[in-house]
N, C-alpha and C. Protein backbone atom coordinates (compact mmCIF):
# COMPACT_ATOMS: atom_id res chain seq x y z
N UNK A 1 -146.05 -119.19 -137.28
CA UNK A 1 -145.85 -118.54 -136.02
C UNK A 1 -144.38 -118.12 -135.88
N UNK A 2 -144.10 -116.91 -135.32
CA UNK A 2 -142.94 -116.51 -135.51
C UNK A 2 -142.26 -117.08 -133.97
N UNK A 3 -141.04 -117.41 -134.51
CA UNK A 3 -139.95 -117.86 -132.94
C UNK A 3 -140.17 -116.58 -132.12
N UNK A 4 -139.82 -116.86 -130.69
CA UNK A 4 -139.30 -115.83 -129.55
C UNK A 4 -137.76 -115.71 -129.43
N UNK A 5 -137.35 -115.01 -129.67
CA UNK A 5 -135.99 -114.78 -129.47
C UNK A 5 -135.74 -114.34 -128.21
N UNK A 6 -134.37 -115.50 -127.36
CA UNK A 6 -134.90 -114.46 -126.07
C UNK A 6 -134.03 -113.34 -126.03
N UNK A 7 -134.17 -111.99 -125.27
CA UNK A 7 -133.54 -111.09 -125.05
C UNK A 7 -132.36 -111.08 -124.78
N UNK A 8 -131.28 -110.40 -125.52
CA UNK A 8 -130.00 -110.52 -125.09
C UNK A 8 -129.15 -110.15 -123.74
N UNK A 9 -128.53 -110.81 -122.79
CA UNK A 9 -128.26 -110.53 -121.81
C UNK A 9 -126.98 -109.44 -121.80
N UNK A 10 -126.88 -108.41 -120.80
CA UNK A 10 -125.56 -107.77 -120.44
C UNK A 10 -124.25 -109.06 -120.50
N UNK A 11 -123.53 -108.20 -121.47
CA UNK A 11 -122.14 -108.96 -121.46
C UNK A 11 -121.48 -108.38 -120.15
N UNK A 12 -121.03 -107.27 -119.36
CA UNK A 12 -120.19 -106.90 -118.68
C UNK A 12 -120.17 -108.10 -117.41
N UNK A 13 -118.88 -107.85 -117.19
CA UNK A 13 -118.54 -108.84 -115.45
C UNK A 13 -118.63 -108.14 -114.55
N UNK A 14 -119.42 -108.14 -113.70
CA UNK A 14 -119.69 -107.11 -112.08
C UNK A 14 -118.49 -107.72 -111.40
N UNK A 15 -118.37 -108.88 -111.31
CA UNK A 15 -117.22 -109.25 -110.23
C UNK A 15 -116.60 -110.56 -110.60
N UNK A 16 -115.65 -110.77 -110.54
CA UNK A 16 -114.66 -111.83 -110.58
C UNK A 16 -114.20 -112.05 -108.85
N UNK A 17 -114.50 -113.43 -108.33
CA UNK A 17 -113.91 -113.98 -107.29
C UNK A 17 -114.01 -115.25 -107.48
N UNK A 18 -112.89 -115.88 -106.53
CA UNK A 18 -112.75 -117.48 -106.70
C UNK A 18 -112.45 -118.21 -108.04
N UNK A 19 -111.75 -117.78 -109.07
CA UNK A 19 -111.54 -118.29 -109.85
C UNK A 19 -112.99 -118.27 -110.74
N UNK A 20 -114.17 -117.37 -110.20
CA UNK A 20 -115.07 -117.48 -111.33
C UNK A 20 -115.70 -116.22 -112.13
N UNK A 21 -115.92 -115.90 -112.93
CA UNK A 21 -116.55 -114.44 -113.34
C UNK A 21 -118.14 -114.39 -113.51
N UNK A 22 -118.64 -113.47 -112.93
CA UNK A 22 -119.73 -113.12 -112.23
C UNK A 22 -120.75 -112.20 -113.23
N UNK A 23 -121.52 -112.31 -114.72
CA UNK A 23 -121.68 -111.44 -115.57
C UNK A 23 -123.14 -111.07 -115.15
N UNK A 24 -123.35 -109.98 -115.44
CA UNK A 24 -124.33 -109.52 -115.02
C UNK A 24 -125.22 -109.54 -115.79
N UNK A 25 -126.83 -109.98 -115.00
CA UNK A 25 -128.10 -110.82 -115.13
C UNK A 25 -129.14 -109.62 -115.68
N UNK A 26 -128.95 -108.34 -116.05
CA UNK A 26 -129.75 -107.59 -116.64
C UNK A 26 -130.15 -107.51 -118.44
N UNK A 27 -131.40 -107.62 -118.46
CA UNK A 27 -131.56 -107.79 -120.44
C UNK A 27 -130.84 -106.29 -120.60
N UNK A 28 -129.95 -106.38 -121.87
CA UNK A 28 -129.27 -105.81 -123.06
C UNK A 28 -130.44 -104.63 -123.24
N UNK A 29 -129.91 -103.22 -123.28
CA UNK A 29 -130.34 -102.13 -123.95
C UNK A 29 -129.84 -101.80 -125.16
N UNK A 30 -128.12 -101.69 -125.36
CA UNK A 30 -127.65 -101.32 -126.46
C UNK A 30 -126.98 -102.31 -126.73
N UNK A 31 -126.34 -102.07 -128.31
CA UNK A 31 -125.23 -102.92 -128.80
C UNK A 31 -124.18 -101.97 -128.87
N UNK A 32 -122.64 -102.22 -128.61
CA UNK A 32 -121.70 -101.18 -128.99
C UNK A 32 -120.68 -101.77 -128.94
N UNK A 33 -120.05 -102.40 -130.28
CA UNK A 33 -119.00 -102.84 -130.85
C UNK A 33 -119.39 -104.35 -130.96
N UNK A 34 -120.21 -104.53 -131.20
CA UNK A 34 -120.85 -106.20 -131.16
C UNK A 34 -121.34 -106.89 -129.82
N UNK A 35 -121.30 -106.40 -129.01
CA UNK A 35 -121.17 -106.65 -127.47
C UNK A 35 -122.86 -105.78 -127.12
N UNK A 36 -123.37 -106.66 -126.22
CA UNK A 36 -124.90 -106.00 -125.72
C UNK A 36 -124.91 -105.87 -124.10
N UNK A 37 -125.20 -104.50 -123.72
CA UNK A 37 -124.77 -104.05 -122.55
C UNK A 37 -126.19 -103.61 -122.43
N UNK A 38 -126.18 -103.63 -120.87
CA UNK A 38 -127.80 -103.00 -120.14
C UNK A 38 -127.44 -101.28 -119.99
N UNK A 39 -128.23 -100.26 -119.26
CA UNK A 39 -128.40 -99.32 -118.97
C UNK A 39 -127.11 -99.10 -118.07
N UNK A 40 -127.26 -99.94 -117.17
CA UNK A 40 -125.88 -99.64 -116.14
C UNK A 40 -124.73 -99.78 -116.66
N UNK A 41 -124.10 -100.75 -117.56
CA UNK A 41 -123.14 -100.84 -118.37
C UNK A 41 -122.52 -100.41 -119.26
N UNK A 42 -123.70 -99.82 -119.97
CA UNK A 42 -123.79 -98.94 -120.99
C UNK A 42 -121.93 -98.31 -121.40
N UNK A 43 -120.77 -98.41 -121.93
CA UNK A 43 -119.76 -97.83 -121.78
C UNK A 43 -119.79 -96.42 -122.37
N UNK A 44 -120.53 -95.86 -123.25
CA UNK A 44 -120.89 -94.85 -123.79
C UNK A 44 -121.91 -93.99 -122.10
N UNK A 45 -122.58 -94.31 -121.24
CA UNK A 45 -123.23 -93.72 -120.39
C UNK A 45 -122.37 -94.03 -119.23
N UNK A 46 -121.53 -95.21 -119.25
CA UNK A 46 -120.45 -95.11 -118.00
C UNK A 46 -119.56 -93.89 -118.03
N UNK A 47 -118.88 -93.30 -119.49
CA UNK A 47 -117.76 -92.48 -119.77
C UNK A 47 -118.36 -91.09 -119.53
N UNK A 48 -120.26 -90.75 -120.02
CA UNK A 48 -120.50 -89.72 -119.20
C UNK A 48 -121.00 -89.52 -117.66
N UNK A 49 -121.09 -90.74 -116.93
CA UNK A 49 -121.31 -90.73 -115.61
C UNK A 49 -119.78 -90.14 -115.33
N UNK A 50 -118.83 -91.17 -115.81
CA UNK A 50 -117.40 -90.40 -115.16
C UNK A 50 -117.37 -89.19 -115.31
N UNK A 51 -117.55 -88.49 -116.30
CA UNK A 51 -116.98 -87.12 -116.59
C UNK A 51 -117.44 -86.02 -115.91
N UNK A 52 -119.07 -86.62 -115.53
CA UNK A 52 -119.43 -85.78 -115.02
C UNK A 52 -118.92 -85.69 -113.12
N UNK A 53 -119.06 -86.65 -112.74
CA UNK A 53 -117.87 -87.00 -111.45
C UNK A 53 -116.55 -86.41 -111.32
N UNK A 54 -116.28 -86.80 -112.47
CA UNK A 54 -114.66 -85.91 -112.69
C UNK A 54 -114.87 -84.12 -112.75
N UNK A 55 -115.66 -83.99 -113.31
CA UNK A 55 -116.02 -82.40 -113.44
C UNK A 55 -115.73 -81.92 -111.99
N UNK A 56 -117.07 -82.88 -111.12
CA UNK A 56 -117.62 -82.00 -109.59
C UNK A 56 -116.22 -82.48 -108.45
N UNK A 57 -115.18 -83.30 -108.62
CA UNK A 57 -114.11 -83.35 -108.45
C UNK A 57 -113.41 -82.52 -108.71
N UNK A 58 -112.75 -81.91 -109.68
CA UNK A 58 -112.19 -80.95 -109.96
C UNK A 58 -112.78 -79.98 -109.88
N UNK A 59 -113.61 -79.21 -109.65
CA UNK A 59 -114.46 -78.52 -109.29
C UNK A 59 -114.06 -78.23 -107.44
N UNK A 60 -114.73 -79.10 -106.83
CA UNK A 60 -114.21 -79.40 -104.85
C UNK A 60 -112.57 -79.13 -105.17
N UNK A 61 -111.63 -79.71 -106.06
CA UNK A 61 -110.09 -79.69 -105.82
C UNK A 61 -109.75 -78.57 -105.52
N UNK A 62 -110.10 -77.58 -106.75
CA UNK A 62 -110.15 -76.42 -107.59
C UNK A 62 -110.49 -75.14 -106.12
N UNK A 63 -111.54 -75.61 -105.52
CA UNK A 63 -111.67 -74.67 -104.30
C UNK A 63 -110.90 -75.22 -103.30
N UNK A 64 -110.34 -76.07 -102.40
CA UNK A 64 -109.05 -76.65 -101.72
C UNK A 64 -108.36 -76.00 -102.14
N UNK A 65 -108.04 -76.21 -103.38
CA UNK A 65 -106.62 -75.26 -103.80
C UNK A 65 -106.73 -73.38 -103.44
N UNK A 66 -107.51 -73.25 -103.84
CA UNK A 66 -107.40 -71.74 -103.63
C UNK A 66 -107.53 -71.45 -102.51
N UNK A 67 -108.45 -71.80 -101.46
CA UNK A 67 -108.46 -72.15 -99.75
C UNK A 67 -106.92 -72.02 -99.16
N UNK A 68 -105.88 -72.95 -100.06
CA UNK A 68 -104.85 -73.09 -99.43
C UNK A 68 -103.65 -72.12 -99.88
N UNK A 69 -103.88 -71.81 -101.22
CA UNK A 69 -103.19 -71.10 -101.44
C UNK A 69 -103.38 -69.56 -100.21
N UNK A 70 -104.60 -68.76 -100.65
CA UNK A 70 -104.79 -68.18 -99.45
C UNK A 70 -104.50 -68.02 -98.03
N UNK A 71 -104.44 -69.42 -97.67
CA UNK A 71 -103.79 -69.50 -96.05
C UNK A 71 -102.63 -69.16 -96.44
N UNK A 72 -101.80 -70.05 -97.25
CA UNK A 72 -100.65 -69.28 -97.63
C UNK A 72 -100.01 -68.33 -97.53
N UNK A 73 -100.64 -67.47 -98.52
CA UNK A 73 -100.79 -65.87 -98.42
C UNK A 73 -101.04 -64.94 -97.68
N UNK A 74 -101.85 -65.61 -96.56
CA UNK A 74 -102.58 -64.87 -95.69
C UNK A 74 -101.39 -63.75 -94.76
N UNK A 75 -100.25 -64.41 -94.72
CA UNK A 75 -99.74 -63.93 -93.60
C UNK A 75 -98.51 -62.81 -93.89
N UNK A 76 -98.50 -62.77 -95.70
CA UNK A 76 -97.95 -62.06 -96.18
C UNK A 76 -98.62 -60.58 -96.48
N UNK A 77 -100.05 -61.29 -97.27
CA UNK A 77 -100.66 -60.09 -97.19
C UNK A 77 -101.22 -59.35 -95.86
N UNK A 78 -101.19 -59.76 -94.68
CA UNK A 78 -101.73 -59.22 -93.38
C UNK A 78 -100.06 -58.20 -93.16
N UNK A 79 -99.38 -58.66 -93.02
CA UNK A 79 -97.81 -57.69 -92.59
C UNK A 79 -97.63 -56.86 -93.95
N UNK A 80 -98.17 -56.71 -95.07
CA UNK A 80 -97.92 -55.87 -95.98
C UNK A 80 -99.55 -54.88 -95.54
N UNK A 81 -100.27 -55.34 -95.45
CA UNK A 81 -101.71 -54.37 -94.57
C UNK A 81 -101.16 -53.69 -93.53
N UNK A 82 -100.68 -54.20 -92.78
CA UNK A 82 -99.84 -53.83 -91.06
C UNK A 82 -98.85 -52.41 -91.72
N UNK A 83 -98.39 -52.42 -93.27
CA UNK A 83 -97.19 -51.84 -93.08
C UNK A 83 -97.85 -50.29 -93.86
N UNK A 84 -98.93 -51.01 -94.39
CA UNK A 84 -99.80 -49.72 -95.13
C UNK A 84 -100.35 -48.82 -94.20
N UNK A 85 -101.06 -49.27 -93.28
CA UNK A 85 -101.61 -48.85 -92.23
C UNK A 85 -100.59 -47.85 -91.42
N UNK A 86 -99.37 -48.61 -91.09
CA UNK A 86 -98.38 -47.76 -90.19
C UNK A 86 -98.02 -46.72 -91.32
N UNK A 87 -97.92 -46.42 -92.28
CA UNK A 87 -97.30 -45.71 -93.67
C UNK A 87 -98.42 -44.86 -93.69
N UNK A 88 -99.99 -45.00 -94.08
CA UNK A 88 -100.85 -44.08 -93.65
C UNK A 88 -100.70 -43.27 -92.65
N UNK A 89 -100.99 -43.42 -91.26
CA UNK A 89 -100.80 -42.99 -90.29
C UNK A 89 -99.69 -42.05 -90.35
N UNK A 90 -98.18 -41.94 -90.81
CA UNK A 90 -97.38 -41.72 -90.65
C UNK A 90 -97.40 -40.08 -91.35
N UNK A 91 -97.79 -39.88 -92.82
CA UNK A 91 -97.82 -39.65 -93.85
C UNK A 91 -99.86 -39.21 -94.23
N UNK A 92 -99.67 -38.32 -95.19
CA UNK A 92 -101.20 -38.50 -95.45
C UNK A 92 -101.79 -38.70 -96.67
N UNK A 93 -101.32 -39.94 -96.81
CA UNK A 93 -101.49 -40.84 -98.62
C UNK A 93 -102.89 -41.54 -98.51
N UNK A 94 -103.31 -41.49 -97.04
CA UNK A 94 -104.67 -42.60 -97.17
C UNK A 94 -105.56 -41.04 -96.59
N UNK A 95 -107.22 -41.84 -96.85
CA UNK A 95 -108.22 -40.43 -95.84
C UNK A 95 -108.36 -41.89 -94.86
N UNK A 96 -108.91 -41.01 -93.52
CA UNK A 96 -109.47 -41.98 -92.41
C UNK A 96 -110.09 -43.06 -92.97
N UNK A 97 -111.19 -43.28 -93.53
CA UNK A 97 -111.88 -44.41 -93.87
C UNK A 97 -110.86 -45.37 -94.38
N UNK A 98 -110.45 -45.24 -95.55
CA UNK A 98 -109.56 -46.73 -95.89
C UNK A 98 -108.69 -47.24 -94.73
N UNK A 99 -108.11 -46.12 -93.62
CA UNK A 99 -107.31 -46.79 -93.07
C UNK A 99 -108.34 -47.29 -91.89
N UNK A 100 -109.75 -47.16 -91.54
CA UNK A 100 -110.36 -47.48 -90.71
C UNK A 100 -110.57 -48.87 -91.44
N UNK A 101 -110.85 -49.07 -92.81
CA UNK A 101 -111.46 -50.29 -93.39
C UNK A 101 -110.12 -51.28 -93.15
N UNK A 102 -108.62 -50.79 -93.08
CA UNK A 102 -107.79 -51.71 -93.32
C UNK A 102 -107.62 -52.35 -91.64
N UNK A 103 -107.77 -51.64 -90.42
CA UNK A 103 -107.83 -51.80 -89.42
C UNK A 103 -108.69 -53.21 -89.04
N UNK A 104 -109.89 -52.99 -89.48
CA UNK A 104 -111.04 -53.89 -89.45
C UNK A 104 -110.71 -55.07 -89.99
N UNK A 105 -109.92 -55.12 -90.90
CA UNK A 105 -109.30 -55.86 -92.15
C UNK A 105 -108.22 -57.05 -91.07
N UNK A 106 -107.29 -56.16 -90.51
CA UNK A 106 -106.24 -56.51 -89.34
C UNK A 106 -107.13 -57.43 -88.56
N UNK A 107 -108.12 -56.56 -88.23
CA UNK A 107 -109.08 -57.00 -86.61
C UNK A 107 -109.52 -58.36 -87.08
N UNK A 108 -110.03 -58.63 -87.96
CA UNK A 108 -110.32 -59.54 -88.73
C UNK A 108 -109.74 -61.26 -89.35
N UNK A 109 -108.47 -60.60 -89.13
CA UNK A 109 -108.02 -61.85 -89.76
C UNK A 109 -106.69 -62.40 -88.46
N UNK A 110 -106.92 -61.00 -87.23
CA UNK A 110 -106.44 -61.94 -86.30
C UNK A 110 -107.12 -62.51 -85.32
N UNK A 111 -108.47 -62.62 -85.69
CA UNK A 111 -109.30 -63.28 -85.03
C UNK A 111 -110.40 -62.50 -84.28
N UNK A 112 -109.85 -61.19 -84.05
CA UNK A 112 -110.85 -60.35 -82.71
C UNK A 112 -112.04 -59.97 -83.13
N UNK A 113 -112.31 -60.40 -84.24
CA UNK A 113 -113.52 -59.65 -85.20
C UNK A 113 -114.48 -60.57 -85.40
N UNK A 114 -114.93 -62.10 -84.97
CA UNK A 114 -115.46 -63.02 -85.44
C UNK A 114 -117.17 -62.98 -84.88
């Protein structure tokens, strides 16, 4: 009759308090580097849980940033619009429409347009 071997337990520590370490009670899926880790532990499936976290992080940053850069900008490019507009008008480098579109443009980003 052949022995039962019992299943190898997760090596990782969930928590350390009180002077004691706390290893976690799930049977072993893989081996990786001599060490037997469950599904959750997994350090090979922890490093792509991160990455992929890290991705959709940088990803959210990535739009913040440009959000702000924009506000930024905003107020440079609105007085360089303001100055096209008065320069159209003045002169006849634009036809009506663009300078109607840049108007709207104005109306727009000082709020009256919402």
């Amino acid at each position: 009759m052949t022995e039962k071997r019992p299943k190898p337990k997760c090596c990782a520590i969930t928590r350390v308090s009180d002077f004691r370490r706390h290893e976690c009670s799930n049977n072993a899926k893989v081996e990786r580097n001599g060490k037997w880790y469950c599904g959750a532990h997994d350090p090979v499936v922890r490093a792509e849980r991160q990455a992929k976290r890290d991705a959709v992080d940088d990803a959210r940053h990535e739009r913040k940033r440009a959000r702000w850069r924009m506000n930024v900008a905003a107020p440079g490019l609105l007085a360089a619009l303001e100055d096209a507009v008065g320069t159209a008008e003045l002169g006849s480098c634009a036809d009506g429409t663009q300078v109607t579109r840049w108007r709207a443009a104005i109306a727009k980003a000082e709020g009256a347009d919402r």
